[in-house]
PDB file of N, CA and C in Angstrom:
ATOM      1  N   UNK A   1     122.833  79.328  91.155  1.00  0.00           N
ATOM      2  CA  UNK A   1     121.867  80.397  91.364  1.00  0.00           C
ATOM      3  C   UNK A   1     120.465  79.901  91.109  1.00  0.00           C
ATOM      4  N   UNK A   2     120.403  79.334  90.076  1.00  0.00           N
ATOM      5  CA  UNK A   2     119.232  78.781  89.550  1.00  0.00           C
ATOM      6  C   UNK A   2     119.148  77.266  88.909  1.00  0.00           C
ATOM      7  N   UNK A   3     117.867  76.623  88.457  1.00  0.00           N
ATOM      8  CA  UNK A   3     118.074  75.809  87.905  1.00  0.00           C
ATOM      9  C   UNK A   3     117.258  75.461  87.090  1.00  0.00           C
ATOM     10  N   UNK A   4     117.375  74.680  85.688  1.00  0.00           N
ATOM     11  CA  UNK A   4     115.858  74.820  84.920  1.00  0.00           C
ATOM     12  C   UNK A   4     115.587  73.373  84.375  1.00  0.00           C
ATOM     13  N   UNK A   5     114.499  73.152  84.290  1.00  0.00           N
ATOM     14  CA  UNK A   5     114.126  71.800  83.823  1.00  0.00           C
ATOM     15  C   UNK A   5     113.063  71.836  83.020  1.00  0.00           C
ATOM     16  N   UNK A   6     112.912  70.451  82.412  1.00  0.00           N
ATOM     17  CA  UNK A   6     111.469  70.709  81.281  1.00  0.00           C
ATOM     18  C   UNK A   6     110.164  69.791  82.067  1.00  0.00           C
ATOM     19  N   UNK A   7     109.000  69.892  81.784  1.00  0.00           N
ATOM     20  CA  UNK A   7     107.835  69.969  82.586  1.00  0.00           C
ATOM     21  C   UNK A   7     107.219  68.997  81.428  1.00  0.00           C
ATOM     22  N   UNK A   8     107.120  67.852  81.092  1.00  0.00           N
ATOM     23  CA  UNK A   8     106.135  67.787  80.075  1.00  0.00           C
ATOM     24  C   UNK A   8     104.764  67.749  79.949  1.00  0.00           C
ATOM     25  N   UNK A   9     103.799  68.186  78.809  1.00  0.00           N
ATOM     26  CA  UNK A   9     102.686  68.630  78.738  1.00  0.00           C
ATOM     27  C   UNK A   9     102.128  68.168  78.177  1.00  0.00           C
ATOM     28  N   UNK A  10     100.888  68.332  77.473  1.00  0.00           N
ATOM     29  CA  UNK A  10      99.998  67.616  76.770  1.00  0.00           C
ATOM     30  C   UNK A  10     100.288  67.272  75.424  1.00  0.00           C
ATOM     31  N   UNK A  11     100.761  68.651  74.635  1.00  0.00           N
ATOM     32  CA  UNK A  11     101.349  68.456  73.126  1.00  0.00           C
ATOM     33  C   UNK A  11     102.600  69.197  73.197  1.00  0.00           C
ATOM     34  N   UNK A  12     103.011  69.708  74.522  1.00  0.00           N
ATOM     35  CA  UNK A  12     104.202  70.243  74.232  1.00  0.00           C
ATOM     36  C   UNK A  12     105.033  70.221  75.457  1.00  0.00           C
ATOM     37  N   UNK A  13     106.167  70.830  75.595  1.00  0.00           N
ATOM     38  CA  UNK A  13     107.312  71.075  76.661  1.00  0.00           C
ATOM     39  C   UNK A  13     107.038  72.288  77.519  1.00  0.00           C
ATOM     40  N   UNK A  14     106.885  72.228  78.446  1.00  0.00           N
ATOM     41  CA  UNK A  14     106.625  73.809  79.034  1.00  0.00           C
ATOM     42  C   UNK A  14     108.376  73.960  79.960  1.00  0.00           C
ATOM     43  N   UNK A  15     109.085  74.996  80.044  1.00  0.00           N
ATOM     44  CA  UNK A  15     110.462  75.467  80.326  1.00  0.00           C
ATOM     45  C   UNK A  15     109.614  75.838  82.271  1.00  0.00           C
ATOM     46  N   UNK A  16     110.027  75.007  83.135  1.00  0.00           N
ATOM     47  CA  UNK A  16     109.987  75.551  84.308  1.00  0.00           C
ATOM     48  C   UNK A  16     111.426  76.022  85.285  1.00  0.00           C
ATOM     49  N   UNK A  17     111.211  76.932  85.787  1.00  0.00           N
ATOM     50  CA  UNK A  17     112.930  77.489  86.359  1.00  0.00           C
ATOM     51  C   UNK A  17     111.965  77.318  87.913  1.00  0.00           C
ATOM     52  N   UNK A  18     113.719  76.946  88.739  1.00  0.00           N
ATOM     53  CA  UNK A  18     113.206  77.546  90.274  1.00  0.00           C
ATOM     54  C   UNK A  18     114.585  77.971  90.659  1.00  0.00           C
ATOM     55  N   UNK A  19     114.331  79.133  91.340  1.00  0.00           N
ATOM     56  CA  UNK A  19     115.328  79.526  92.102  1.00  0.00           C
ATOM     57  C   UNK A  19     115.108  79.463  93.501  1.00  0.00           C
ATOM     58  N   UNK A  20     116.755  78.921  93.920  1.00  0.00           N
ATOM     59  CA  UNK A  20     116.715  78.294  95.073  1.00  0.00           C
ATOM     60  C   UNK A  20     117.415  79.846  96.090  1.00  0.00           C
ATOM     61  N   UNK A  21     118.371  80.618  95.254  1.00  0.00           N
ATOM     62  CA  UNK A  21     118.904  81.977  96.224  1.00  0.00           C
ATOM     63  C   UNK A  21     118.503  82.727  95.141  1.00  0.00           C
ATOM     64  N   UNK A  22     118.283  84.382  96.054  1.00  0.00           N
ATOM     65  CA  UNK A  22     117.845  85.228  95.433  1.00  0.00           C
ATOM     66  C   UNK A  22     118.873  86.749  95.877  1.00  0.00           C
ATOM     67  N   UNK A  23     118.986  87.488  94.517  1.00  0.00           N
ATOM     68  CA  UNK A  23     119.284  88.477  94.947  1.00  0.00           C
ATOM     69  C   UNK A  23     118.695  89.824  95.410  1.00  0.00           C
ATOM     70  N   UNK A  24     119.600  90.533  96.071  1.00  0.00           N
ATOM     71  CA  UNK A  24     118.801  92.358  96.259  1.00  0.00           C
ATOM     72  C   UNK A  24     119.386  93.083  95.030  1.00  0.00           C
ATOM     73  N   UNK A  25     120.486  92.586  94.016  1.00  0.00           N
ATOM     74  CA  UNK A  25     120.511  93.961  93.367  1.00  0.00           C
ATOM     75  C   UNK A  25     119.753  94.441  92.581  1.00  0.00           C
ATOM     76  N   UNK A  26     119.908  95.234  92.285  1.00  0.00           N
ATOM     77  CA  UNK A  26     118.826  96.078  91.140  1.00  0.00           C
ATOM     78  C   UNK A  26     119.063  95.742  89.557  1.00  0.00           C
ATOM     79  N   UNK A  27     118.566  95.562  88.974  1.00  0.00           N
ATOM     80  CA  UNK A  27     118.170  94.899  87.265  1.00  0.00           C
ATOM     81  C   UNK A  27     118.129  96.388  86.694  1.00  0.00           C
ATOM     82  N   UNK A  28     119.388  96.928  85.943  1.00  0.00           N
ATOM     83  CA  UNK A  28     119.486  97.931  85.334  1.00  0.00           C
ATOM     84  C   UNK A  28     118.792  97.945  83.801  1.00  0.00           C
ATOM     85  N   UNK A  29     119.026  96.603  83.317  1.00  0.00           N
ATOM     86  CA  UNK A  29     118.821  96.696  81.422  1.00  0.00           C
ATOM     87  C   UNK A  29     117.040  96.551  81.569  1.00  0.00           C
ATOM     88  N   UNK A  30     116.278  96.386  80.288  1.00  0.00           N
ATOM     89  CA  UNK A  30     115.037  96.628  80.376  1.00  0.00           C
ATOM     90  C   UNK A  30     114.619  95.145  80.727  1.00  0.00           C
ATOM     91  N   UNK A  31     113.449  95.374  81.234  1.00  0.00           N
ATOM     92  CA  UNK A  31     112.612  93.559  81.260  1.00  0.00           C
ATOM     93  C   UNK A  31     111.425  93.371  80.571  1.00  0.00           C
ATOM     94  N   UNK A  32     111.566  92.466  80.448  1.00  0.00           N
ATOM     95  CA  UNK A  32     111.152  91.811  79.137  1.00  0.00           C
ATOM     96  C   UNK A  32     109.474  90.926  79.979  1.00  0.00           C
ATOM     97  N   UNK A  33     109.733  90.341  80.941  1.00  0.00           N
ATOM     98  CA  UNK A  33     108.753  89.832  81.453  1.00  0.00           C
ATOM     99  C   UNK A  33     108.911  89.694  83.175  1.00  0.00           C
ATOM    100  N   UNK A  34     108.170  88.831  84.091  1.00  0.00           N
ATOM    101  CA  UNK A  34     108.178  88.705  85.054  1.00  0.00           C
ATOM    102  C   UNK A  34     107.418  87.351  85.649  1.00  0.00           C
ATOM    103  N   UNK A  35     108.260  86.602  86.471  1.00  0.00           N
ATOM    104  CA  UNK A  35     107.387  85.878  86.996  1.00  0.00           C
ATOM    105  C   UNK A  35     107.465  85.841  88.595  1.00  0.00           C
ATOM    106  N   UNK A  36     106.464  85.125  89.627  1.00  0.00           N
ATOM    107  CA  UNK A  36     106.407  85.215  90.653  1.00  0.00           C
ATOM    108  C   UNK A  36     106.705  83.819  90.820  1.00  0.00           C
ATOM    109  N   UNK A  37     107.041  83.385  92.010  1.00  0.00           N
ATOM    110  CA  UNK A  37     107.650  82.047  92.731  1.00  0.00           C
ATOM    111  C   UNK A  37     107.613  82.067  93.875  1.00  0.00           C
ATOM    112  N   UNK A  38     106.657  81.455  94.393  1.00  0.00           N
ATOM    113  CA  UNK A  38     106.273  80.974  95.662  1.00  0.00           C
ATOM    114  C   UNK A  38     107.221  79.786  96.321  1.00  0.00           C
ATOM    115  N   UNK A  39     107.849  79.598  97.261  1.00  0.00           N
ATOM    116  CA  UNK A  39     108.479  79.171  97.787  1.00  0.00           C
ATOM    117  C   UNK A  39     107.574  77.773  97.712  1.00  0.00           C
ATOM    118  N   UNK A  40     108.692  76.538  97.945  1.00  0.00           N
ATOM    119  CA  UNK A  40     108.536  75.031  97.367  1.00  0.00           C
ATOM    120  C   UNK A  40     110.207  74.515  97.372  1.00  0.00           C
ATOM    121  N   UNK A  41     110.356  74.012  98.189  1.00  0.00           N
ATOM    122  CA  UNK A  41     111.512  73.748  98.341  1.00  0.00           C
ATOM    123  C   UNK A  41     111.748  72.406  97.059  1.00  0.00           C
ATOM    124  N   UNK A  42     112.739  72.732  97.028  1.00  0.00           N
ATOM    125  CA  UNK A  42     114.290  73.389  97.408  1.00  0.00           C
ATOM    126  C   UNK A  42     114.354  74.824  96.595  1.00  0.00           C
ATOM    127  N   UNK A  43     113.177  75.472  95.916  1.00  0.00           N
ATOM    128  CA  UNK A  43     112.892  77.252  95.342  1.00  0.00           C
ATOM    129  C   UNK A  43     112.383  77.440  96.655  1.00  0.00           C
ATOM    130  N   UNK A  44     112.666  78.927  96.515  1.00  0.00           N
ATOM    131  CA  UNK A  44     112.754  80.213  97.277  1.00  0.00           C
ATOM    132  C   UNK A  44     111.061  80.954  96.872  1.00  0.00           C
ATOM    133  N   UNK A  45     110.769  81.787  97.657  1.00  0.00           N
ATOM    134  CA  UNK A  45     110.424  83.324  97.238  1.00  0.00           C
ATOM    135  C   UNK A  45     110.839  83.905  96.422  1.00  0.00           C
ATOM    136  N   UNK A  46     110.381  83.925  95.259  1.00  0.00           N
ATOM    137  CA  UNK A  46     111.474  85.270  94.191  1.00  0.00           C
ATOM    138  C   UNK A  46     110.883  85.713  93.184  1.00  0.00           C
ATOM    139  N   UNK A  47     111.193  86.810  92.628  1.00  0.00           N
ATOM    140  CA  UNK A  47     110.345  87.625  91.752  1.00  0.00           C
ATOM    141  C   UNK A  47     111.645  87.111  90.295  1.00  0.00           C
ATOM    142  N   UNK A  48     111.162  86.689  89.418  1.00  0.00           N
ATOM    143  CA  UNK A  48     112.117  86.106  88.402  1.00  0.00           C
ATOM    144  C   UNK A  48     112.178  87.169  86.701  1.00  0.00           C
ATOM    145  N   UNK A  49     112.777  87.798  86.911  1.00  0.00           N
ATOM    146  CA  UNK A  49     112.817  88.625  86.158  1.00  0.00           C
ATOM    147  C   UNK A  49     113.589  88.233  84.593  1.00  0.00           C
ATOM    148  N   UNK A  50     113.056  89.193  83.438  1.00  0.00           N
ATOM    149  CA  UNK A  50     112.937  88.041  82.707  1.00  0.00           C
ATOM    150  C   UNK A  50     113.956  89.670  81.324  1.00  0.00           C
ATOM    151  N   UNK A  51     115.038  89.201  80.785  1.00  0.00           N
ATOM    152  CA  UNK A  51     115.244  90.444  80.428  1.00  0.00           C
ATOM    153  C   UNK A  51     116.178  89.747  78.947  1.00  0.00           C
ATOM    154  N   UNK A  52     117.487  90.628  78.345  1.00  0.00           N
ATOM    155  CA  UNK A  52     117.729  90.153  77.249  1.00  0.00           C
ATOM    156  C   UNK A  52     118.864  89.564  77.495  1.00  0.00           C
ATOM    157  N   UNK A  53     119.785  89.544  78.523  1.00  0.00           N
ATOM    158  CA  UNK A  53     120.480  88.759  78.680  1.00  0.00           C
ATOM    159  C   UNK A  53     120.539  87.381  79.658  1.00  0.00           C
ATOM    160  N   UNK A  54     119.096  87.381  80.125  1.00  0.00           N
ATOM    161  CA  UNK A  54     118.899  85.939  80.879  1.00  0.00           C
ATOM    162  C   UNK A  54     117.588  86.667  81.728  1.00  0.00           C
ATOM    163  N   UNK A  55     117.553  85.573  82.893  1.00  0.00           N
ATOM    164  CA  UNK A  55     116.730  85.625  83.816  1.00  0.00           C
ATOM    165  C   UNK A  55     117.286  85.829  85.101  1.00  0.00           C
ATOM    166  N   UNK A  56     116.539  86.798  85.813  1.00  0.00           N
ATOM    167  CA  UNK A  56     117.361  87.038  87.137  1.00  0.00           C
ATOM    168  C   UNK A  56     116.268  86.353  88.295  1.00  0.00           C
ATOM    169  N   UNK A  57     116.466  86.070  89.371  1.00  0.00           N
ATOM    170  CA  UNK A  57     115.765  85.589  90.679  1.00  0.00           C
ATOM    171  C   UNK A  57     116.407  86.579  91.817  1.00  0.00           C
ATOM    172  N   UNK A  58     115.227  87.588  92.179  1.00  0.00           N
ATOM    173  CA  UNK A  58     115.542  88.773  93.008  1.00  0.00           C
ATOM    174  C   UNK A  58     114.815  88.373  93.859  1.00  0.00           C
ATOM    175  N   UNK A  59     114.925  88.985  94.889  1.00  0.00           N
ATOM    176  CA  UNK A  59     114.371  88.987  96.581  1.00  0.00           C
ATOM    177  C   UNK A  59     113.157  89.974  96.177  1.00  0.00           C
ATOM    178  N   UNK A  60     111.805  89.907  96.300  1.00  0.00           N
ATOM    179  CA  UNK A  60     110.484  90.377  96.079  1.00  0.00           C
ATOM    180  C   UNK A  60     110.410  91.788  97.081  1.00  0.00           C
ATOM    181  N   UNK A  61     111.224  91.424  98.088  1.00  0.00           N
ATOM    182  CA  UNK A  61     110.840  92.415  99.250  1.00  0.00           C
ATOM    183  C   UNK A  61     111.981  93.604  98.502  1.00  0.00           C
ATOM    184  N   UNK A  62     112.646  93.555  97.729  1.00  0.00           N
ATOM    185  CA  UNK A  62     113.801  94.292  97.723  1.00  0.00           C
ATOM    186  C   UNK A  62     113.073  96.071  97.013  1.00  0.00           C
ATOM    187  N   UNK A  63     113.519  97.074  97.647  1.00  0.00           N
ATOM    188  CA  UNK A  63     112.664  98.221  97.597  1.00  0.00           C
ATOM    189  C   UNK A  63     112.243  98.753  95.923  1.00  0.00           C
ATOM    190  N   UNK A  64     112.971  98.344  95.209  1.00  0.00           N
ATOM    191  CA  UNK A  64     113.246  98.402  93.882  1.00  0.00           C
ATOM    192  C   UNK A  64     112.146  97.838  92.847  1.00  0.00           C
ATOM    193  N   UNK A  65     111.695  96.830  93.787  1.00  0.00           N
ATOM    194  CA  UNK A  65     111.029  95.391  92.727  1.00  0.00           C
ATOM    195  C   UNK A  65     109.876  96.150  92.247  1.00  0.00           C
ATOM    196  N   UNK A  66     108.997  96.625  93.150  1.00  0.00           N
ATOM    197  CA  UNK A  66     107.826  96.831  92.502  1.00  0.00           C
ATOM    198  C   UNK A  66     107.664  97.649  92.129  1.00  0.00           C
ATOM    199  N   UNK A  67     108.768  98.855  91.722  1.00  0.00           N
ATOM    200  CA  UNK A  67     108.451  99.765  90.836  1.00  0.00           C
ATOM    201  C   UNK A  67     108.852  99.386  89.713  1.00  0.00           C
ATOM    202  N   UNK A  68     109.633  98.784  89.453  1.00  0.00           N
ATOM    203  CA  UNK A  68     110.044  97.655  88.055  1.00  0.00           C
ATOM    204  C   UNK A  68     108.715  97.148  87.891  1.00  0.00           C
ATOM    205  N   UNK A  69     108.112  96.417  88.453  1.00  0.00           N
ATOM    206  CA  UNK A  69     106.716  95.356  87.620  1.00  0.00           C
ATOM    207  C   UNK A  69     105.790  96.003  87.763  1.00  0.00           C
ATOM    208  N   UNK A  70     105.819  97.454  88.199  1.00  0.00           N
ATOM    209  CA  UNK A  70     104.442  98.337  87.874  1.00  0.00           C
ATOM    210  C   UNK A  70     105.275  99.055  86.503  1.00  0.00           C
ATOM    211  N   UNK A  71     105.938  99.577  86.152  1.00  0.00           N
ATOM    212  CA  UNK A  71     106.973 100.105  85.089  1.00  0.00           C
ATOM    213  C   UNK A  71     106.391  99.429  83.931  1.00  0.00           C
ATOM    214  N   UNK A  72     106.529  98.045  84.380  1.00  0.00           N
ATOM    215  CA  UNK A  72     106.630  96.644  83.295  1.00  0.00           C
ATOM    216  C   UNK A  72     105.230  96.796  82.693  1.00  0.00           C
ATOM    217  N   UNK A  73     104.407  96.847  83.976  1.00  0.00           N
ATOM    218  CA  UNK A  73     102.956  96.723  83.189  1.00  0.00           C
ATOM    219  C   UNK A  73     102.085  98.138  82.324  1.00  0.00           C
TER     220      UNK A  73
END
């Protein structure tokens, strides 16, 4: 679904994820954060949702999304 690697930085590790497939379902539990992902192969388009049991990679267009990350903010 996904995949994650470390990025190294100046004094520290930064955690970068890309998702390569994305889903439409809907993210029922609360979220915690959000990130955006611009396509870069071999990642996708995806809105990466960020909650207490992991991270999800959803389809951006999906009708759901942006009332979640207006919710969020």
């Amino acid at each position: 679904f996904f995949f994650l690697f470390f990025v190294p930085g100046k004094n520290d590790v930064k955690l970068a994820m890309c998702c390569k497939t994305v889903s439409n379902k809907e993210i029922t539990e609360p979220i915690l954060g959000y990130l955006i992902q611009r396509a870069n192969r071999p990642c996708v388009n995806a809105v990466i949702f960020k909650t207490q049991s992991g991270d999800f990679c959803v389809n951006g267009r999906a009708p759901w999304v942006l009332a979640k990350i207006v919710a969020f903010e």
